[in-house]
N, C-alpha and C. Protein backbone atom coordinates (compact mmCIF):
# COMPACT_ATOMS: atom_id res chain seq x y z
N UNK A 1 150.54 -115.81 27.06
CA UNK A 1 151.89 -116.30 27.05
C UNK A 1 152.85 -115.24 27.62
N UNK A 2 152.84 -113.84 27.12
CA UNK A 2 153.27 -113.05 27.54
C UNK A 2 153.11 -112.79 29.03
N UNK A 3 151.69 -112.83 29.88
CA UNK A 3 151.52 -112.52 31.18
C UNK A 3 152.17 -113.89 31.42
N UNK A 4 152.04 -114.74 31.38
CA UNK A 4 152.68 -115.64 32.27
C UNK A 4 153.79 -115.16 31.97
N UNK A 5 154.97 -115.18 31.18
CA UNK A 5 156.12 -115.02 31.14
C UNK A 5 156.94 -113.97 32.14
N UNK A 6 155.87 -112.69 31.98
CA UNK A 6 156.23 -111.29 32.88
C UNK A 6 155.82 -111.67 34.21
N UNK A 7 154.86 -113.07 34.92
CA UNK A 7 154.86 -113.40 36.06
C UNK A 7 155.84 -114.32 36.93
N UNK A 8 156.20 -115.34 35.94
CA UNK A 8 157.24 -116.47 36.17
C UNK A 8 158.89 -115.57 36.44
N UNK A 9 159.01 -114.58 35.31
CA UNK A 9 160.32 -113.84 35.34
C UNK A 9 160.87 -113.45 36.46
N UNK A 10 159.73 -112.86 37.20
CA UNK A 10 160.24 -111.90 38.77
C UNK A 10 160.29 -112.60 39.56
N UNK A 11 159.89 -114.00 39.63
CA UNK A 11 159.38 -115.49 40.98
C UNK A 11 160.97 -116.14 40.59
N UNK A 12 161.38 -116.14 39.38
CA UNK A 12 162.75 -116.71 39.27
C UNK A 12 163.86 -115.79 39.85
N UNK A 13 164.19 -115.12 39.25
CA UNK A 13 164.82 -113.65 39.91
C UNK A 13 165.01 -113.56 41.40
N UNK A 14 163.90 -113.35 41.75
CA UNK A 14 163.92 -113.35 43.21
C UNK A 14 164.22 -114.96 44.28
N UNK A 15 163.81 -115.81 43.65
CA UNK A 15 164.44 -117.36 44.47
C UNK A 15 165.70 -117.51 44.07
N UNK A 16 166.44 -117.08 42.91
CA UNK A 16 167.69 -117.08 42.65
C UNK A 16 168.41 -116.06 43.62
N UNK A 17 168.11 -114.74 43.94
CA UNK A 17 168.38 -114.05 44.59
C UNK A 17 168.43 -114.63 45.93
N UNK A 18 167.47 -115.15 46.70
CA UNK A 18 167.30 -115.85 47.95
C UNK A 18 168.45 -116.81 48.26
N UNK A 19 169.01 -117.29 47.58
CA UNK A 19 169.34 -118.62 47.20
C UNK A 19 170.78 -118.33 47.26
N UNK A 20 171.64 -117.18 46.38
CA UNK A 20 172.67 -117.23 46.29
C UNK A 20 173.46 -116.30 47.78
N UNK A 21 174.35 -116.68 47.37
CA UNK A 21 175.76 -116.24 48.61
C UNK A 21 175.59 -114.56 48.62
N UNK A 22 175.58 -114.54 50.15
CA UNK A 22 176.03 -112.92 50.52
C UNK A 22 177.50 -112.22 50.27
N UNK A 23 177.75 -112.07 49.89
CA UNK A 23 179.39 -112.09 49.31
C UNK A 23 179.56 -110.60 49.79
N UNK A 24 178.87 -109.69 49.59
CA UNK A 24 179.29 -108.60 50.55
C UNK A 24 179.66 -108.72 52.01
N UNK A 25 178.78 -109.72 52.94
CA UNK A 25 178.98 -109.92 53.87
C UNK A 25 180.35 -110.73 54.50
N UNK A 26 180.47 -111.83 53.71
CA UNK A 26 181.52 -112.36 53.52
C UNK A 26 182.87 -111.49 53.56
N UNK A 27 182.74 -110.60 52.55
CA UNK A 27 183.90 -109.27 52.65
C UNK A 27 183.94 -108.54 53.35
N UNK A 28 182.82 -108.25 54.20
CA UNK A 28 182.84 -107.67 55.23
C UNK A 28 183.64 -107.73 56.96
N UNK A 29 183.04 -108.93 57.15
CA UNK A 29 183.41 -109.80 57.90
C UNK A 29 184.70 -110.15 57.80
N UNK A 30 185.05 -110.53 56.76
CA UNK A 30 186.83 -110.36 56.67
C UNK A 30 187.78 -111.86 57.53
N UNK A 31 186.79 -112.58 58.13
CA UNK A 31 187.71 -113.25 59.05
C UNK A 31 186.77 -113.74 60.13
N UNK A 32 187.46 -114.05 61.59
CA UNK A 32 186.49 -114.95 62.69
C UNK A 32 186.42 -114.18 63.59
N UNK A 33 185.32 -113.58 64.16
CA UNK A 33 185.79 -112.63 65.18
C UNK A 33 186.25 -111.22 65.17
N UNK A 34 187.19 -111.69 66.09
CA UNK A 34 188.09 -109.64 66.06
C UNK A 34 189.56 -110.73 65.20
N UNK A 35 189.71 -111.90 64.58
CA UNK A 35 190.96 -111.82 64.09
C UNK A 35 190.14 -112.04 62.27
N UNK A 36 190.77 -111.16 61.45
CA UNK A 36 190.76 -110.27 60.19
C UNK A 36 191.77 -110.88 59.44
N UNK A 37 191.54 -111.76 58.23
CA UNK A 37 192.60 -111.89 57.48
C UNK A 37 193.20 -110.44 56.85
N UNK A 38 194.52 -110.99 56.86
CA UNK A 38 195.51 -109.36 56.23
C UNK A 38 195.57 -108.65 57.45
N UNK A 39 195.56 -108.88 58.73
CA UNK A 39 195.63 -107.94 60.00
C UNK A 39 197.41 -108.38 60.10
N UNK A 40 197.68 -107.51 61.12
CA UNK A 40 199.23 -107.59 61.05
C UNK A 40 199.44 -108.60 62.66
N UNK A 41 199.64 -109.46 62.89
CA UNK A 41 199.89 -110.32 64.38
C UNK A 41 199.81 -109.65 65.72
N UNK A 42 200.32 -108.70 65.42
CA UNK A 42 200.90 -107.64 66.64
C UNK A 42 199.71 -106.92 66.98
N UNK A 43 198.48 -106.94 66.38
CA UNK A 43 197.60 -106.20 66.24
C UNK A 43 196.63 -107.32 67.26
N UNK A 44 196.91 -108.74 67.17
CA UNK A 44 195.80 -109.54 67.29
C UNK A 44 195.50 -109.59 69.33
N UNK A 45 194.18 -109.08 69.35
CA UNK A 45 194.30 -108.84 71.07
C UNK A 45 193.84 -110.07 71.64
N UNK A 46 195.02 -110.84 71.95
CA UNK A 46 194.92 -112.98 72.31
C UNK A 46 196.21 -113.36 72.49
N UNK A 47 196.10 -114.32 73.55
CA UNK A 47 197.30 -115.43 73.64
C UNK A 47 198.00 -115.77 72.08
N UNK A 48 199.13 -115.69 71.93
CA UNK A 48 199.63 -116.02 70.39
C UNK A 48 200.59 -117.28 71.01
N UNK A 49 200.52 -117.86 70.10
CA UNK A 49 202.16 -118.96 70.56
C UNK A 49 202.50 -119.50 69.25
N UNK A 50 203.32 -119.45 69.13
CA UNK A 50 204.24 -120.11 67.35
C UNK A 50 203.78 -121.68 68.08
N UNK A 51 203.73 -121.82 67.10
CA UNK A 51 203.52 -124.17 67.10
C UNK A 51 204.72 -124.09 66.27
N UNK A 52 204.57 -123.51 64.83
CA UNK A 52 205.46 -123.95 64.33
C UNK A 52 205.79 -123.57 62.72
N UNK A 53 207.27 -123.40 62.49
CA UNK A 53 207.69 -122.27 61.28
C UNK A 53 207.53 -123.54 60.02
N UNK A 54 206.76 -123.07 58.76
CA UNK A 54 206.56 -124.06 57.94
C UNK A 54 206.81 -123.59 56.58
N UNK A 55 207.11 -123.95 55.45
CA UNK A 55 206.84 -124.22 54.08
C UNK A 55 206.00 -123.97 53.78
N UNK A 56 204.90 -122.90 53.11
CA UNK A 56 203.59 -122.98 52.55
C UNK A 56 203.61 -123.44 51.22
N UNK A 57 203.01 -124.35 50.52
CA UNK A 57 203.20 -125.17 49.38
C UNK A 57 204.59 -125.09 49.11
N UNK A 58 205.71 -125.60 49.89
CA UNK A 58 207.40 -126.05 49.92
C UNK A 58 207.81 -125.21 48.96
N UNK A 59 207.15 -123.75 49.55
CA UNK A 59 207.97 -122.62 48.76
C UNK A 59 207.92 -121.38 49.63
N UNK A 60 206.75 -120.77 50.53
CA UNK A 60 206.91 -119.73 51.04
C UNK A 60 206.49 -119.83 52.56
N UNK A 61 207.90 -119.15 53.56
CA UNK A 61 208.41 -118.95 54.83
C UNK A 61 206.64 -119.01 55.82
N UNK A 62 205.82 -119.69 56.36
CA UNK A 62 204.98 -119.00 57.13
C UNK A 62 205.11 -119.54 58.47
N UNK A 63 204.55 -118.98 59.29
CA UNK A 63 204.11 -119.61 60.62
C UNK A 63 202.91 -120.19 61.05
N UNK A 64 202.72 -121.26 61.63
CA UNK A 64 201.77 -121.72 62.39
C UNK A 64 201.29 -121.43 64.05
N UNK A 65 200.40 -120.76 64.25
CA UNK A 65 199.94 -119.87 65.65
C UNK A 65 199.02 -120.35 66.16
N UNK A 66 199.09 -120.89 67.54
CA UNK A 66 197.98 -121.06 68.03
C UNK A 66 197.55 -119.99 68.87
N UNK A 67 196.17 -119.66 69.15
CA UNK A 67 195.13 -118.47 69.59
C UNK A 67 194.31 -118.63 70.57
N UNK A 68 194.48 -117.80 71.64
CA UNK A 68 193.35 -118.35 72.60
C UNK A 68 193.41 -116.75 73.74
N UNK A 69 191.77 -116.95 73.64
CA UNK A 69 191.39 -115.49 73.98
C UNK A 69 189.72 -115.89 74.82
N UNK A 70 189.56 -115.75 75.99
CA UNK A 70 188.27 -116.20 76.10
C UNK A 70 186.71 -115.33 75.06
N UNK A 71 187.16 -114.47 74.62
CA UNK A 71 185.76 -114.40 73.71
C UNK A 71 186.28 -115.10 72.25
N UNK A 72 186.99 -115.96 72.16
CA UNK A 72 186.64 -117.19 70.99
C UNK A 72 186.63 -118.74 71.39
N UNK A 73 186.34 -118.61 72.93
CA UNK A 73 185.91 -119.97 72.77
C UNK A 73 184.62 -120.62 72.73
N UNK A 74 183.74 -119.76 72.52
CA UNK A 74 182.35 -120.00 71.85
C UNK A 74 182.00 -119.59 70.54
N UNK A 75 181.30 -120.22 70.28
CA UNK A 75 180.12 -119.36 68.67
C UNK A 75 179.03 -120.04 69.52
N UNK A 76 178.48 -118.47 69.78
CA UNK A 76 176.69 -119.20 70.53
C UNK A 76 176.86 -120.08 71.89
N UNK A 77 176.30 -121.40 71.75
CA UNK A 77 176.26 -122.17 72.51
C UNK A 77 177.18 -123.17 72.23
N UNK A 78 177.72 -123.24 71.09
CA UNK A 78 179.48 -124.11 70.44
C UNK A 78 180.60 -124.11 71.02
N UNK A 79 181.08 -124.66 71.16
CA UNK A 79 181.96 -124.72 72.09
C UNK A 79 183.32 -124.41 70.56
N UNK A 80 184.52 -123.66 70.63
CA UNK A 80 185.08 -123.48 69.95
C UNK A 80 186.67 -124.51 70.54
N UNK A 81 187.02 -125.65 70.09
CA UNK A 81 187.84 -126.74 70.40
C UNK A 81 189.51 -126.03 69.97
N UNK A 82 189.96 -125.15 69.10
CA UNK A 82 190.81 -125.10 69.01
C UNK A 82 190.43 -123.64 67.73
N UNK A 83 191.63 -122.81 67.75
CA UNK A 83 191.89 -122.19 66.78
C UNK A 83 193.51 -122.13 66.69
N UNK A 84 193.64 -121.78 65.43
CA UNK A 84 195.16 -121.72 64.43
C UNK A 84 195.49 -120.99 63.42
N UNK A 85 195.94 -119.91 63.34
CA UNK A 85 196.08 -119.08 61.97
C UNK A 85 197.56 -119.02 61.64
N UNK A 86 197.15 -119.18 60.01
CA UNK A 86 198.82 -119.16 59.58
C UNK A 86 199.33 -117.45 59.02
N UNK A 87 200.50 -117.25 59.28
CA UNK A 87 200.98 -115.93 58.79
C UNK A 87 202.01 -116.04 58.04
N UNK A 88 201.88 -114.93 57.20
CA UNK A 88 203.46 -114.52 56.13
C UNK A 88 203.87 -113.30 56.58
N UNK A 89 204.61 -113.14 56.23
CA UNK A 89 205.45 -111.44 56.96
C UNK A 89 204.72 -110.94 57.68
N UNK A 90 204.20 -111.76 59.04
CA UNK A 90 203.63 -111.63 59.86
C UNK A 90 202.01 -111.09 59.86
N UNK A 91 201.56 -111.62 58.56
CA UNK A 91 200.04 -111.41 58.46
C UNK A 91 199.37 -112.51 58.20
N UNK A 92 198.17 -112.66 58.96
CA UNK A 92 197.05 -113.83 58.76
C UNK A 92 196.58 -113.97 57.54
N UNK A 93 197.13 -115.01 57.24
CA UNK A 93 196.22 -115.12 55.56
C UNK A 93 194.97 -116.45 55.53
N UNK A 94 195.30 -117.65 56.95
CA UNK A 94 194.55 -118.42 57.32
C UNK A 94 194.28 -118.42 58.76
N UNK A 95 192.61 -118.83 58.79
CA UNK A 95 192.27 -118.94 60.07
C UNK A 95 191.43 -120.43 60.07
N UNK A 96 192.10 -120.93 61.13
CA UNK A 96 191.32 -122.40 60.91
C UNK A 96 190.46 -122.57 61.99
N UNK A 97 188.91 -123.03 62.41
CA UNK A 97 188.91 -122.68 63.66
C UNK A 97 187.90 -123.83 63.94
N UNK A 98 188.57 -125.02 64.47
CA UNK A 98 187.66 -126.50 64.88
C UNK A 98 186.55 -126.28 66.24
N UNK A 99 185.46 -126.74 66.04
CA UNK A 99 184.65 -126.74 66.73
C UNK A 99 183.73 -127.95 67.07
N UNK A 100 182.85 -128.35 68.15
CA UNK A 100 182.05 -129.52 68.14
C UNK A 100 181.57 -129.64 67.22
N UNK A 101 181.00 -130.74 66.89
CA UNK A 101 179.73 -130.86 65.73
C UNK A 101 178.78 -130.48 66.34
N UNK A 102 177.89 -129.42 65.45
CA UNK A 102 176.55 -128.88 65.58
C UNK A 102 176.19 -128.63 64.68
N UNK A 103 175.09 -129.28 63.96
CA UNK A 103 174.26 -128.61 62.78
C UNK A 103 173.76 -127.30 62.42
N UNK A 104 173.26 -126.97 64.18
CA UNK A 104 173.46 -125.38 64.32
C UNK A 104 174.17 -124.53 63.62
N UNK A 105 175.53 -124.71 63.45
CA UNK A 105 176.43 -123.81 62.79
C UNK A 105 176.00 -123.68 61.33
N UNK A 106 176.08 -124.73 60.47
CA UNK A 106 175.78 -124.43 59.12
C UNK A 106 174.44 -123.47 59.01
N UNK A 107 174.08 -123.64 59.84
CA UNK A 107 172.16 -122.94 59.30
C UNK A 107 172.71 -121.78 60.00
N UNK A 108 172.92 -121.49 61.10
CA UNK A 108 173.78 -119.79 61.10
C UNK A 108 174.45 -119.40 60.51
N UNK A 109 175.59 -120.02 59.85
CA UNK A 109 176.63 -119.49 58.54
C UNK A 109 175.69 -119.36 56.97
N UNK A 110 174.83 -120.26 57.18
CA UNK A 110 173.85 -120.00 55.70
C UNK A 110 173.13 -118.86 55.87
N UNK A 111 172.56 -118.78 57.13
CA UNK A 111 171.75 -117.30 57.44
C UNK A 111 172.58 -116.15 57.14
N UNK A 112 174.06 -116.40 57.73
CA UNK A 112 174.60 -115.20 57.50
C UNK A 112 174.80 -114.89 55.96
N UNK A 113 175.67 -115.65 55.67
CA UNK A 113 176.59 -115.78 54.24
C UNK A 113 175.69 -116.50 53.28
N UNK A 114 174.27 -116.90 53.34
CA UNK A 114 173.18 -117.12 51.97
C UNK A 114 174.01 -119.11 51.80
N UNK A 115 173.29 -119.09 50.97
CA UNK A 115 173.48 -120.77 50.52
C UNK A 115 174.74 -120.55 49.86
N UNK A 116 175.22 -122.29 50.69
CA UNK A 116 176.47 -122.44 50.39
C UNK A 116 176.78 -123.61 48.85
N UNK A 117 177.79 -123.22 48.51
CA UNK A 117 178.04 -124.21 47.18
C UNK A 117 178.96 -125.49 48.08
N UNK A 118 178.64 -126.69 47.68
CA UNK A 118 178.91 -128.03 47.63
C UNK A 118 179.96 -128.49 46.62
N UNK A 119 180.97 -128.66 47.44
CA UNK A 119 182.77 -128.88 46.36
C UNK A 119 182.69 -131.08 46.62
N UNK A 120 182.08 -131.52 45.87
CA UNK A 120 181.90 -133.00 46.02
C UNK A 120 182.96 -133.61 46.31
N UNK A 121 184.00 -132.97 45.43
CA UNK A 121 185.30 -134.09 45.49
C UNK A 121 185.96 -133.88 46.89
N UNK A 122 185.90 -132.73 47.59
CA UNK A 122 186.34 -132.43 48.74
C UNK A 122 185.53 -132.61 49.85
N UNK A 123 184.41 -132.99 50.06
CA UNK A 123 183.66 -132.85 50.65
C UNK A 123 183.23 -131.34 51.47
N UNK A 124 183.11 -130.47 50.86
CA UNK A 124 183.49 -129.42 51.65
C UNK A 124 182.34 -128.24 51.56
N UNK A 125 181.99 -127.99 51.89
CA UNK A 125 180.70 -126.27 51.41
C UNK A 125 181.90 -125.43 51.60
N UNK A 126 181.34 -124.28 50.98
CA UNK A 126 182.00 -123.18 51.04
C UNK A 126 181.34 -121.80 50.62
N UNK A 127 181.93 -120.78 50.67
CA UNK A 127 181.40 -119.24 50.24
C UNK A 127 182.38 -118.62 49.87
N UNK A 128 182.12 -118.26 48.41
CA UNK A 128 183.86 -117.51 48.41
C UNK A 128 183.46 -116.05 47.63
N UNK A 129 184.28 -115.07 48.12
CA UNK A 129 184.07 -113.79 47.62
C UNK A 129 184.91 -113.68 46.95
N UNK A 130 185.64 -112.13 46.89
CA UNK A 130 186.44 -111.74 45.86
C UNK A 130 188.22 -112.00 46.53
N UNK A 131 188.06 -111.54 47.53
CA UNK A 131 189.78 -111.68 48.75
C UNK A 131 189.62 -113.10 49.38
N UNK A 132 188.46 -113.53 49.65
CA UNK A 132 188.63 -114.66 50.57
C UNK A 132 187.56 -115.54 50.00
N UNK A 133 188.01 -116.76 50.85
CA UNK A 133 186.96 -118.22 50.93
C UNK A 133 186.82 -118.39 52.36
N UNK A 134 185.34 -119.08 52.72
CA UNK A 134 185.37 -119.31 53.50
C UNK A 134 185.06 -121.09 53.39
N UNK A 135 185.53 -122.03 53.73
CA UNK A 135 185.34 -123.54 53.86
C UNK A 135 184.78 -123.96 55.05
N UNK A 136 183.65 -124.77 55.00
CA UNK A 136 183.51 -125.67 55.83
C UNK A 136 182.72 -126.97 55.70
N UNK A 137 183.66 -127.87 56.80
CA UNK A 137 184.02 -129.91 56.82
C UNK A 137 183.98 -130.21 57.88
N UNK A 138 183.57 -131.25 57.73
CA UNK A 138 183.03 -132.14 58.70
C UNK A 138 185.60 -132.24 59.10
N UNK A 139 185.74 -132.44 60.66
CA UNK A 139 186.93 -132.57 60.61
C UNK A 139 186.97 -133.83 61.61
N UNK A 140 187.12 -134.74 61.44
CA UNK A 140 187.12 -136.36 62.19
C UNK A 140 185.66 -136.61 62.73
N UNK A 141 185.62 -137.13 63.44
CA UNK A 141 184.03 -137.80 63.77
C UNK A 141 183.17 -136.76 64.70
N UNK A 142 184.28 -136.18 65.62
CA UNK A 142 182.96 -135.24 66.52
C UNK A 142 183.54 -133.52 66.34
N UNK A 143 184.37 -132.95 65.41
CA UNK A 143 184.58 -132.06 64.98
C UNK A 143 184.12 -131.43 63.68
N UNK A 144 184.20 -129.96 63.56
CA UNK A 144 183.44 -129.20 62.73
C UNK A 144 184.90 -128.40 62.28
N UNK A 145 185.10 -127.97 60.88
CA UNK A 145 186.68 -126.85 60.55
C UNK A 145 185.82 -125.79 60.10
N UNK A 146 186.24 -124.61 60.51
CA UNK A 146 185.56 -123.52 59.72
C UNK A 146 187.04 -122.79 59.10
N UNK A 147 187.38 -122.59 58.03
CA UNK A 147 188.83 -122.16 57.51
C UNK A 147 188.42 -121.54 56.56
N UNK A 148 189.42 -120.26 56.98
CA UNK A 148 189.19 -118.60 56.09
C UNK A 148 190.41 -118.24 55.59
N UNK A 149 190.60 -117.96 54.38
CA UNK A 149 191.81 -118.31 53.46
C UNK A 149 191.73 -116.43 52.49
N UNK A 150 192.89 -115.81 52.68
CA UNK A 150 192.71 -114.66 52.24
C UNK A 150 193.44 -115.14 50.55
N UNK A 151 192.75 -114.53 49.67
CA UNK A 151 193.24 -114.71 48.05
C UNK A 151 194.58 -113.72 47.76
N UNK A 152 194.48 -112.12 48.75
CA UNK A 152 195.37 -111.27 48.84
C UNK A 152 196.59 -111.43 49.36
N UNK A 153 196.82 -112.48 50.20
CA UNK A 153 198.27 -112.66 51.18
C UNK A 153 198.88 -114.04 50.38
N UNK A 154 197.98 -114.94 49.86
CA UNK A 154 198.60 -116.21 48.95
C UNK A 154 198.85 -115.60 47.35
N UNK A 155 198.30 -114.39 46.90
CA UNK A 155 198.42 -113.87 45.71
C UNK A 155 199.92 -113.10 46.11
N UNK A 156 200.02 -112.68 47.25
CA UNK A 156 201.44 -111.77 47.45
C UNK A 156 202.69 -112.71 47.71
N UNK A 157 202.32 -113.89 48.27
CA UNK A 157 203.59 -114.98 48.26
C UNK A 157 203.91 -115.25 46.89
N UNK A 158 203.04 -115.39 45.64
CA UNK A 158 203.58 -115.86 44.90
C UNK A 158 203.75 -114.53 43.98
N UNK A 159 203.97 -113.05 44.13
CA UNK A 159 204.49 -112.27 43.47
C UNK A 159 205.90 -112.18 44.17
N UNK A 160 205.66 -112.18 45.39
CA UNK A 160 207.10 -112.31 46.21
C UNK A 160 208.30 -113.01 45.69
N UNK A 161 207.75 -114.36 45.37
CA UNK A 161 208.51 -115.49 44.87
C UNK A 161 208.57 -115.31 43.42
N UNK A 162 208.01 -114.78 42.68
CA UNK A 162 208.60 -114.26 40.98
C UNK A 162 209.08 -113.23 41.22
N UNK A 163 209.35 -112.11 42.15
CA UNK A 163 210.17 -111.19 42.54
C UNK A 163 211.61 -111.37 42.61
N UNK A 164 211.78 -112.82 43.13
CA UNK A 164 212.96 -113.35 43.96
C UNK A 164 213.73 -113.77 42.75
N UNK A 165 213.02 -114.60 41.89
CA UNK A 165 213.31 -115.50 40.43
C UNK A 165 213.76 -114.01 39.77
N UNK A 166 212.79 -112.82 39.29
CA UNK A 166 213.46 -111.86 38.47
C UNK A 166 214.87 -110.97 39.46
N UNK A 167 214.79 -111.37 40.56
CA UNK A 167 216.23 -110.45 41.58
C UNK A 167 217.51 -111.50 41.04
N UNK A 168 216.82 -112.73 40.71
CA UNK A 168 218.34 -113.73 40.57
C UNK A 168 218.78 -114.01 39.18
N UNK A 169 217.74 -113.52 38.22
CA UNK A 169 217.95 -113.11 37.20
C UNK A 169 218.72 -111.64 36.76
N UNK A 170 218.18 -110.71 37.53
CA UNK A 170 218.86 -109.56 37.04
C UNK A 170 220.55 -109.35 37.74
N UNK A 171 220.63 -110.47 38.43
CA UNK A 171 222.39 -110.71 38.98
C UNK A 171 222.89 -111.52 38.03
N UNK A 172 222.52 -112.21 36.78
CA UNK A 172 223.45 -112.30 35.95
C UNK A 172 223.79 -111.36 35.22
């Protein structure tokens, strides 16, 4: 009972290990490419163009950017259809980046970043570390979204914004 137990123990261990998310890598990686969530805009070496100044949850100032650089319009043999990152005081906190459909991609993002967890109600896989998530969805019928969401730049909008609440408080 015992030898089986001390044999089964290390076979679990290790397929659990196999199995779960690279999350170092994930943190590593930081983002798509050479663009890095938390990088400062000015930094980013690509075509930039404002689309357009928005509300992030109809509370904090960001921009919408479109990106175009010829080493991101592939992954591999993918054709990369569009990219878009949003900024706050001029830092990337999202990178959205639509691509053809290819099955290809998921089994390279699983290779990289380990098995992904399955969000049902959203339809969505994902990998999420400690600063960031990474998401990816199916995006209309012949598109793929890969969207990288920093936890550090949406955690600083909303200290920003209880900053603002205790500045309009301490003027009474």
């Amino acid at each position: 009972m015992l030898r089986r137990a001390l044999t089964i123990t290390p076979l679990v261990l290790i397929t659990i290990a196999a199995l779960s998310q690279d999350i170092a890598e994930l943190e590593r990686r930081n983002g798509f490419k050479h663009i890095k969530l938390g990088m400062h805009i000015d930094s980013l070496d690509a075509e930039v163009k404002v689309r357009k100044e928005i509300l992030e949850q109809d509370l904090y100032p960001a921009k919408i950017l479109s990106v175009t650089a010829p080493d991101l319009q592939r992954i591999g043999e993918v054709n990369v259809n569009k990219i878009e990152i949003r900024t706050y005081n001029d830092r990337v906190y999202q990178i959205q980046v639509l691509t053809q459909k290819d099955p290809r991609l998921m089994k390279a993002l699983e290779s990289i970043y380990g098995k992904s967890v399955y969000d049902m109600k959203n339809q969505t896989w994902f990998w999420r570390g400690e600063t960031l998530i990474l998401k990816f969805t199916a995006y209309g019928r012949n598109q793929l979204e890969l969207l990288f969401s920093s936890y550090l730049i949406l955690d600083e909008m909303k200290a920003d914004k209880e900053k603002k609440v205790d500045d309009i408080a301490d003027d009474f």
